[in-house]
Protein backbone atom coordinates (compact mmCIF):
# COMPACT_ATOMS: atom_id res chain seq x y z
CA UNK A 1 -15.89 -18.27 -60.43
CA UNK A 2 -14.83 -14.73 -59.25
CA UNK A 3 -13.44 -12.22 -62.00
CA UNK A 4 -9.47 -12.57 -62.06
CA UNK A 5 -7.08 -11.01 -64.27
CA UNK A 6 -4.56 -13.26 -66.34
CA UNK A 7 -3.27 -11.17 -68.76
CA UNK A 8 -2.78 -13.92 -71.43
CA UNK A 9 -4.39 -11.52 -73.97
CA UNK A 10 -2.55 -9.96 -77.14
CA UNK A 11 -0.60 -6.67 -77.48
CA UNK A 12 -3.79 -5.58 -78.97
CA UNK A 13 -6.17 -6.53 -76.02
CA UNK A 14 -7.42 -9.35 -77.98
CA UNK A 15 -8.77 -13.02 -76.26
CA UNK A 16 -6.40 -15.77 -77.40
CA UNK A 17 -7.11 -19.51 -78.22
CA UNK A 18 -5.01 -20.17 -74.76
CA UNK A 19 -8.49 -18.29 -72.95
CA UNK A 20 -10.76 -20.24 -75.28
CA UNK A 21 -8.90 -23.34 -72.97
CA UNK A 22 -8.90 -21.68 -70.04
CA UNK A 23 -12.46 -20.66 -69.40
CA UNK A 24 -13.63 -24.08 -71.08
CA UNK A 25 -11.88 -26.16 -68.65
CA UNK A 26 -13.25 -23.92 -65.87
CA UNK A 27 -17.32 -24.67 -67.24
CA UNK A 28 -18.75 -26.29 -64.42
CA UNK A 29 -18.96 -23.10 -61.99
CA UNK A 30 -22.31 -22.21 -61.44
CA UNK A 31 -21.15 -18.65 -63.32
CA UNK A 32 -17.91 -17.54 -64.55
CA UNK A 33 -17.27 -13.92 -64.07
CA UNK A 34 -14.68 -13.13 -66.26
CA UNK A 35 -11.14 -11.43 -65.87
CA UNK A 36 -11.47 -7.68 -65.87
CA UNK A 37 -12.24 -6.51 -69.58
CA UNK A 38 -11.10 -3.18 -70.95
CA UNK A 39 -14.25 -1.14 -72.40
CA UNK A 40 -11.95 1.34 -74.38
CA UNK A 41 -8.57 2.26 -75.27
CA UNK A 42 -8.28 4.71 -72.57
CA UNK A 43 -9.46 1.95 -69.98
CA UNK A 44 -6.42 0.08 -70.21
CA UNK A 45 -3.60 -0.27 -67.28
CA UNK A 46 -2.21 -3.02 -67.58
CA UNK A 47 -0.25 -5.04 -70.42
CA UNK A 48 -2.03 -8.12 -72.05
CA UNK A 49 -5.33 -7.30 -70.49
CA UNK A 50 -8.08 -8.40 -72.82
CA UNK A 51 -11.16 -5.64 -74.24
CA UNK A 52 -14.32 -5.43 -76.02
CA UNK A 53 -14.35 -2.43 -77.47
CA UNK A 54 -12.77 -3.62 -81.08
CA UNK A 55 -14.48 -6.22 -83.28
CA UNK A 56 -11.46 -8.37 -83.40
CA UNK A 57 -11.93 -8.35 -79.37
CA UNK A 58 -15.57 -9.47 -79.68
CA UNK A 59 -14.42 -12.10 -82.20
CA UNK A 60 -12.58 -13.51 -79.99
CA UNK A 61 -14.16 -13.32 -77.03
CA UNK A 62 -16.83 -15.35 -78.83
CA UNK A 63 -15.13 -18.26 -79.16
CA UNK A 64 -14.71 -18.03 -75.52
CA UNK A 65 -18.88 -17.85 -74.89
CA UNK A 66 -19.30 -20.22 -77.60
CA UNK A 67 -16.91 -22.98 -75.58
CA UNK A 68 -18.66 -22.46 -72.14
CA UNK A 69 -22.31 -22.19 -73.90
CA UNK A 70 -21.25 -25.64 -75.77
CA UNK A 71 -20.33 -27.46 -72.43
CA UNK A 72 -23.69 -26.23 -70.40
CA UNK A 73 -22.04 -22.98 -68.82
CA UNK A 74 -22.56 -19.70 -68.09
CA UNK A 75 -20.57 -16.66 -68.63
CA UNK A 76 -20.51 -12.53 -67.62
CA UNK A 77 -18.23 -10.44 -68.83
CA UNK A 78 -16.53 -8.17 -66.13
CA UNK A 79 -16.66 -4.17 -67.10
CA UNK A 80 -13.32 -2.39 -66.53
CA UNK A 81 -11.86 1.19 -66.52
CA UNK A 82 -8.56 1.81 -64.54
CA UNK A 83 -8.94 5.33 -64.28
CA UNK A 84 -5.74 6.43 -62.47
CA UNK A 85 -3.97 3.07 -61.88
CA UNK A 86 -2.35 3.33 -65.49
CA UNK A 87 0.90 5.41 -67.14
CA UNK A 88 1.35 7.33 -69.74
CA UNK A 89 3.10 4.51 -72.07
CA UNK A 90 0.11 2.60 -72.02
CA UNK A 91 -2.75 5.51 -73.15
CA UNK A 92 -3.39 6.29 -76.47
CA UNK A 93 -1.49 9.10 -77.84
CA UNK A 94 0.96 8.58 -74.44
CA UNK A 95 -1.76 11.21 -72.87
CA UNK A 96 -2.55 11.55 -69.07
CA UNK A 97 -4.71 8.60 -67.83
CA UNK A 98 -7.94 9.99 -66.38
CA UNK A 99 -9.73 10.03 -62.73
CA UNK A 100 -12.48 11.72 -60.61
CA UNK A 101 -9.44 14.03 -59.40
CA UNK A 102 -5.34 14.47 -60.10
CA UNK A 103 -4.11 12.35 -57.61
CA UNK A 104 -1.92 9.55 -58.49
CA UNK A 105 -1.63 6.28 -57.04
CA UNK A 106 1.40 4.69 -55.40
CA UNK A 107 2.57 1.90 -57.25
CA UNK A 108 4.05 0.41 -60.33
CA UNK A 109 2.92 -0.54 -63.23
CA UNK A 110 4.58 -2.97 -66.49
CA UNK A 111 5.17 -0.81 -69.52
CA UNK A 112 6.32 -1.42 -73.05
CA UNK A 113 9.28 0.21 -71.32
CA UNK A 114 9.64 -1.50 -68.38
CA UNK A 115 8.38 -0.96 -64.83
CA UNK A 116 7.37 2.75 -64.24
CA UNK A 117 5.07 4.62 -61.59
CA UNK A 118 1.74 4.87 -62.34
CA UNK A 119 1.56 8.45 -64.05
CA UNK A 120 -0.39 11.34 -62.84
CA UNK A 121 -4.04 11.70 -63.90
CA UNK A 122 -6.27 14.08 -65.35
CA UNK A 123 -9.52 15.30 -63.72
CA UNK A 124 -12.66 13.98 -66.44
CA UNK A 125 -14.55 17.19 -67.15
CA UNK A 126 -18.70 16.95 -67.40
CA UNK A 127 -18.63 15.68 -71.23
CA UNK A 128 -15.64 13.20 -70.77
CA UNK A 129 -17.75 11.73 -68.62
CA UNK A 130 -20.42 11.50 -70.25
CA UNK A 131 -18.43 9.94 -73.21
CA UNK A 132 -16.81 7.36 -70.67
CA UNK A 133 -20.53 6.30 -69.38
CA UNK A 134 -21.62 5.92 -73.43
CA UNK A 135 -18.03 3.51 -73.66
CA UNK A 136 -19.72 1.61 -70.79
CA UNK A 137 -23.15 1.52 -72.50
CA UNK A 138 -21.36 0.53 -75.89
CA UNK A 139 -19.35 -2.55 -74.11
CA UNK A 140 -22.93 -3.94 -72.64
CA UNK A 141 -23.59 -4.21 -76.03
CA UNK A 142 -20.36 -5.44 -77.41
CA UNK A 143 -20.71 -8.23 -74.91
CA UNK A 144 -24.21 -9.34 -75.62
CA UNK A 145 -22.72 -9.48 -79.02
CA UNK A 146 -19.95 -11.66 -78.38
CA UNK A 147 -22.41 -13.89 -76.95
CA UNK A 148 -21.73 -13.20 -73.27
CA UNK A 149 -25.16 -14.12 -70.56
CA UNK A 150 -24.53 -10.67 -68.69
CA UNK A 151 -22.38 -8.54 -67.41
CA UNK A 152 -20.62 -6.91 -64.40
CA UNK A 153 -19.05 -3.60 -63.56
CA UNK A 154 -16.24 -3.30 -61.73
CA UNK A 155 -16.72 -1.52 -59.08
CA UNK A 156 -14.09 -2.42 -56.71
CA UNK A 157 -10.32 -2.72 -56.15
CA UNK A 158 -9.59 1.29 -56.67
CA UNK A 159 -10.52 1.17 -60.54
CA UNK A 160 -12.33 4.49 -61.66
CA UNK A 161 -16.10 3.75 -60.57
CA UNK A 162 -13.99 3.52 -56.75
CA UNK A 163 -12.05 6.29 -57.46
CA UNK A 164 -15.46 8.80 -57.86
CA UNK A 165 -16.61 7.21 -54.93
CA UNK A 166 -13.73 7.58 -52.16
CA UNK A 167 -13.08 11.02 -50.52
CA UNK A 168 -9.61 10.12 -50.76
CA UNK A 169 -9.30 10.00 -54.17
CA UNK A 170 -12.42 12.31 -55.18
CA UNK A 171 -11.55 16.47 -54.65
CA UNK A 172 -14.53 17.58 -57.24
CA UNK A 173 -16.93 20.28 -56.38
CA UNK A 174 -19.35 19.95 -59.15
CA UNK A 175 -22.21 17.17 -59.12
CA UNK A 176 -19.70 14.60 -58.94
CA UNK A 177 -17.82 15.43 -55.86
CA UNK A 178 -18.70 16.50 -52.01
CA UNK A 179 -21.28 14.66 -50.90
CA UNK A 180 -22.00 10.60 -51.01
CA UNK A 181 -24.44 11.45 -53.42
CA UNK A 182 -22.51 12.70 -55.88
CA UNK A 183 -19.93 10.40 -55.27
CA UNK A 184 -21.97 7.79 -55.97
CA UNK A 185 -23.58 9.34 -58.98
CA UNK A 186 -20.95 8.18 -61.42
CA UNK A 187 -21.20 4.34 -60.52
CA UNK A 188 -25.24 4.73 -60.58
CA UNK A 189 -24.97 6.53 -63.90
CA UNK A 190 -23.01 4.15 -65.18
CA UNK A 191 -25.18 1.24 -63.87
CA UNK A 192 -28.22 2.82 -65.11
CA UNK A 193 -26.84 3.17 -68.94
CA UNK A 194 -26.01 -0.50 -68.61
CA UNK A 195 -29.11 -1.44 -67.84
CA UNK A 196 -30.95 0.56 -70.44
CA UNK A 197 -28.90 -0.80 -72.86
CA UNK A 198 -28.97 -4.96 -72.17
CA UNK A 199 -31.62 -5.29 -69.04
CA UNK A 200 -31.07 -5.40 -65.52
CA UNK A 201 -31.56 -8.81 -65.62
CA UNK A 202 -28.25 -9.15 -67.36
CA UNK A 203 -26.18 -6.25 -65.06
CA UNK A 204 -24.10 -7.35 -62.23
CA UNK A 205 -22.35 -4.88 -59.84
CA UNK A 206 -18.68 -5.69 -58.20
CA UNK A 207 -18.11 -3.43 -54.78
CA UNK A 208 -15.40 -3.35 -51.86
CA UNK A 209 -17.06 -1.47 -49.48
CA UNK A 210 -13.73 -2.51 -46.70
CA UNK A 211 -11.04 -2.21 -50.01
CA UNK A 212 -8.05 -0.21 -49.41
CA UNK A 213 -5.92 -1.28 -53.07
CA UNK A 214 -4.89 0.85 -54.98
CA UNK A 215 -4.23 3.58 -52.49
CA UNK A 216 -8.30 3.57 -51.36
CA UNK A 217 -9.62 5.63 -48.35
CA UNK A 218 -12.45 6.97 -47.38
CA UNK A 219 -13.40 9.07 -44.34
CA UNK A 220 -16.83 7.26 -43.41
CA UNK A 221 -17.09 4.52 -45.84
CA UNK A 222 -20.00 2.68 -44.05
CA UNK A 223 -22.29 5.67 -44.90
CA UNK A 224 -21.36 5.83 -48.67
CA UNK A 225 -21.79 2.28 -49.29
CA UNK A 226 -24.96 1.88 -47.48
CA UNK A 227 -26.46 5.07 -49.68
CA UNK A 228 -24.74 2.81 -52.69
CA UNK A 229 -26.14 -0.41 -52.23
CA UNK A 230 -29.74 1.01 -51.18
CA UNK A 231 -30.13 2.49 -54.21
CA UNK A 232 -29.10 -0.26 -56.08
CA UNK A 233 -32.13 -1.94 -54.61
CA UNK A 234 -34.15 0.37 -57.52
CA UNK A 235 -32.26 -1.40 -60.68
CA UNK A 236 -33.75 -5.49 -59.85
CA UNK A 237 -30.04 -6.46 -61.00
CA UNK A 238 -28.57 -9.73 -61.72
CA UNK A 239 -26.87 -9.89 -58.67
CA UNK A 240 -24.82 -7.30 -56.50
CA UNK A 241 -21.39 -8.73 -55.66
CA UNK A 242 -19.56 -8.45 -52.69
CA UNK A 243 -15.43 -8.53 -51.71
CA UNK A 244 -14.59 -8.51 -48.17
CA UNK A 245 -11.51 -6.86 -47.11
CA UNK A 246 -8.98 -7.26 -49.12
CA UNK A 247 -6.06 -7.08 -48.65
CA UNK A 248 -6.72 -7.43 -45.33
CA UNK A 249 -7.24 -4.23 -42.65
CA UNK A 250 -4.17 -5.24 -40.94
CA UNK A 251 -3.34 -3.63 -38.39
CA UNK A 252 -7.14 -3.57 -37.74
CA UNK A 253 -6.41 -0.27 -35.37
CA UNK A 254 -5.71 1.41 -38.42
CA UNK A 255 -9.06 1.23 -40.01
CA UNK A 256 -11.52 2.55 -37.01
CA UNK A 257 -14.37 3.14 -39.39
CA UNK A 258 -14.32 0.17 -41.69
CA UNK A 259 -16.24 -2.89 -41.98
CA UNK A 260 -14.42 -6.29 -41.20
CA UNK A 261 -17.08 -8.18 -42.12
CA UNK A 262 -18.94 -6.90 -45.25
CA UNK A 263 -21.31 -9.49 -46.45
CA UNK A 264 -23.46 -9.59 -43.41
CA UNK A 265 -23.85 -6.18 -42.92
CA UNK A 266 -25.19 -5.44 -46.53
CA UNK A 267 -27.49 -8.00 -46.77
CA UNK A 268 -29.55 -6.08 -44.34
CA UNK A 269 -29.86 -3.53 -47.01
CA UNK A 270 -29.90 -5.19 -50.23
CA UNK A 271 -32.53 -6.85 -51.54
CA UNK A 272 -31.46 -9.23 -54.76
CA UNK A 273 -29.20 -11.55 -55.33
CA UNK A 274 -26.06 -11.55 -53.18
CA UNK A 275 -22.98 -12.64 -53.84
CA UNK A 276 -19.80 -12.96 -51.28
CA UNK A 277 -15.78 -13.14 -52.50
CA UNK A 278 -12.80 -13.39 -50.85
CA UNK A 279 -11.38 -16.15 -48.47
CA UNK A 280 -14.00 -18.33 -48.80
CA UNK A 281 -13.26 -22.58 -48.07
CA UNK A 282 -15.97 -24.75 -49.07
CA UNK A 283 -17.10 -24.63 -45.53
CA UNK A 284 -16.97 -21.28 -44.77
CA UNK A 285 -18.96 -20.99 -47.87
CA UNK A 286 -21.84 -23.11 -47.38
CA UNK A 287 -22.09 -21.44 -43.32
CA UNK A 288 -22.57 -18.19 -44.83
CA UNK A 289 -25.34 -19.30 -47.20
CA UNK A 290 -26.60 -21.22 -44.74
CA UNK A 291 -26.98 -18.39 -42.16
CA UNK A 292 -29.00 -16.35 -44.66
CA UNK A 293 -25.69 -13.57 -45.08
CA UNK A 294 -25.56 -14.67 -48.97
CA UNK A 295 -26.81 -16.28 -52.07
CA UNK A 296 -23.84 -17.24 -54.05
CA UNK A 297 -20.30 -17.15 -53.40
CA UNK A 298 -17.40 -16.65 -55.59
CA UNK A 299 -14.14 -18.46 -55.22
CA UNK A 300 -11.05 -16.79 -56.92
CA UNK A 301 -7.69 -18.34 -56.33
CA UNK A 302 -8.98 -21.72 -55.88
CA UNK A 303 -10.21 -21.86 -59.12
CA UNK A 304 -7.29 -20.59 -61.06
CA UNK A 305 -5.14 -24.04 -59.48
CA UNK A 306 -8.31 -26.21 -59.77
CA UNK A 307 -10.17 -25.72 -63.00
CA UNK A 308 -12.68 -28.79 -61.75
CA UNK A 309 -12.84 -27.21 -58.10
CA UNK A 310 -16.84 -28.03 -58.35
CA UNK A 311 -16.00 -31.50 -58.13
CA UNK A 312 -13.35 -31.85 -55.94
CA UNK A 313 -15.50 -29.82 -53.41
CA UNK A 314 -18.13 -32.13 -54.17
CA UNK A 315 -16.24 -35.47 -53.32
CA UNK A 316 -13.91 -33.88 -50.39
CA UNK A 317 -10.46 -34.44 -52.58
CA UNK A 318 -7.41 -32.30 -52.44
CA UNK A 319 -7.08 -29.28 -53.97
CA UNK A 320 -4.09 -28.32 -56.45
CA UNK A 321 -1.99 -25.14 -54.95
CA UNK A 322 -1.77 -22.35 -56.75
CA UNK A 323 1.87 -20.52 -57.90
CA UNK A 324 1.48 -17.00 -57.39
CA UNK A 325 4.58 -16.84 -59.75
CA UNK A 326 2.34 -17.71 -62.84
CA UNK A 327 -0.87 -15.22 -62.14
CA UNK A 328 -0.27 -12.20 -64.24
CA UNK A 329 2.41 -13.55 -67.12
CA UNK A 330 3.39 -16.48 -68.89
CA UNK A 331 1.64 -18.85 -71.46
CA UNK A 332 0.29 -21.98 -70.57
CA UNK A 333 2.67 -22.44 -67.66
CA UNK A 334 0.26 -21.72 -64.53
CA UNK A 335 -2.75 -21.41 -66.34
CA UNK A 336 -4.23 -24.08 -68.58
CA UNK A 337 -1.98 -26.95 -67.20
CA UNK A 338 -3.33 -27.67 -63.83
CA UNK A 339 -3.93 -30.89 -63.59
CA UNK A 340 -7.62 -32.31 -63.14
CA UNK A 341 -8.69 -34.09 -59.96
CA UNK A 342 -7.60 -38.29 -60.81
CA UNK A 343 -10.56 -40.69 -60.89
């Protein structure tokens, strides 16, 4: 099951009984990746997002493990910070939110005021990131603690590990800017204190080497991810996991230098466990495993509509449609009350 955000959280970034339900009913995935997770107060972008950086947020979120551990799952806990795609409203202290450079992206955002643009951000100096690699270092831990089997970091979708890695969005000229080495250094630093802290056994890695959200270019992204996912051949991780496109490169004219297929060309590179994302039917899915291009694949949407998808694949039966309506807000209404395949 693919990481997706619900935002069924508190105000206070805290896991509710109503995701206790929700990840329960969802147990017989092979793995759940959970919804994006906030690592600190600064991390945060969007409204009702859950964290794990307070203990009433591990508390909860082990009540969550405890259900899925209970009923024979397993369960990683997906590593966020938004960097840029946030606002003022919602950072502590209503400060700038933070990125590899002061660029903001286009877009808005859900405030405690209402919508507003995402706000400006802030350029990290050396020691704020450092202190933003130890918040990463201290979630791992907070995760393990709540009970979680692993966890993975977010590397994808424009969030700030992306952010340091696209020219488009990364101006530095110290050791963190310029080259596709130092782009990359942030994401490997951060990987690295993961793994020091819980085992690379139990570190997962999320990537969009074709993503364009969140305002996401890059002048030659084949290169940089290539460099990226070769050296994440040193680390023996859980698994590296892979989105294709999305959205989609559309017009494809528009995107000369990207990747429109992304699984198959990586796999030539990495080593370990592979995992594919995005689009995938339960045919498509078994041709790519089949054809060597993958190990696992995640399904997203499908599971959000059909929380016993496993077994509906399994015996060919119809699958519930989702209602895009219900993804990001609401109670129960969209997301614990899909109804289970009949017998």
């Amino acid at each position: 099951m693919a990481p997706l955000t619900r935002r069924r959280a508190t105000d206070d970034h805290v896991p509710t009984e109503m995701m206790q339900v929700y990840y329960g009913q969802r147990v017989t995935a092979g793995l759940i990746i959970t919804e994006a997770t906030n690592i600190s107060r600064q991390a945060v972008g969007y409204m009702n997002s859950p964290g794990i950086f307070s203990k009433e947020q591990v508390e909860g979120w082990k009540k969550v493990t405890e259900t899925v551990h209970q009923r024979g799952g397993l369960i990683f806990l997906q590593l966020w910070h938004v960097g840029r795609i946030s606002n003022r409203l919602l950072q502590p202290g209503n400060r700038s939110p933070v990125s590899a450079s002061p660029i903001r992206a286009n877009g808005f955002l859900s405030t405690p005021k209402g919508k507003r643009k995402m706000s400006v951000p802030r350029a990290l100096t050396i020691s704020e990131i450092e202190d933003i690699i130890n918040d990463y270092k201290i979630a791992c831990l907070n995760a393990i603690n709540a009970g979680f089997d692993g966890v993975e970091i977010h590397g994808a979708n424009g969030y700030l590990p992306d952010q340091f890695l696209h020219d488009g969005s990364n101006r530095r000229t110290d050791n963190y800017g310029g080259s596709i080495e130092n782009r990359s250094r942030f994401i490997l630093e951060v990987i690295d204190a993961c793994c020091n802290a819980i085992g690379s056994a139990k570190v997962g890695v999320r990537l969009s080497p074709s993503g364009i959200n969140k305002d996401m270019s890059d002048s030659d992204p084949v290169p940089l991810y290539s460099y990226l996912v070769n050296e994440l051949n040193r680390f023996n991780l859980a698994y590296l996991h892979l989105m294709e496109p999305y959205p989609a490169l559309d017009p494809v004219s528009n995107y000369p230098k990207y990747l429109l297929e992304v699984t198959p060309f990586f796999r030539k590179i990495y080593h370990g466990t592979l995992i594919t994302n995005v689009g995938y039917t339960y045919e498509t899915g078994n041709k790519i495993i089949e054809e060597g291009n993958a190990d696992l694949v995640a399904f997203g949407k499908l599971f959000i509509s059909n929380p016993d998808l496993v077994e509906r694949f399994t015996k060919g039966a119809e699958l519930n449609a989702w209602d895009k309506e219900t993804f990001y807000y609401g109670g129960e209404r969209g997301y614990i009350d899909y109804p289970k395949m009949r017998k």
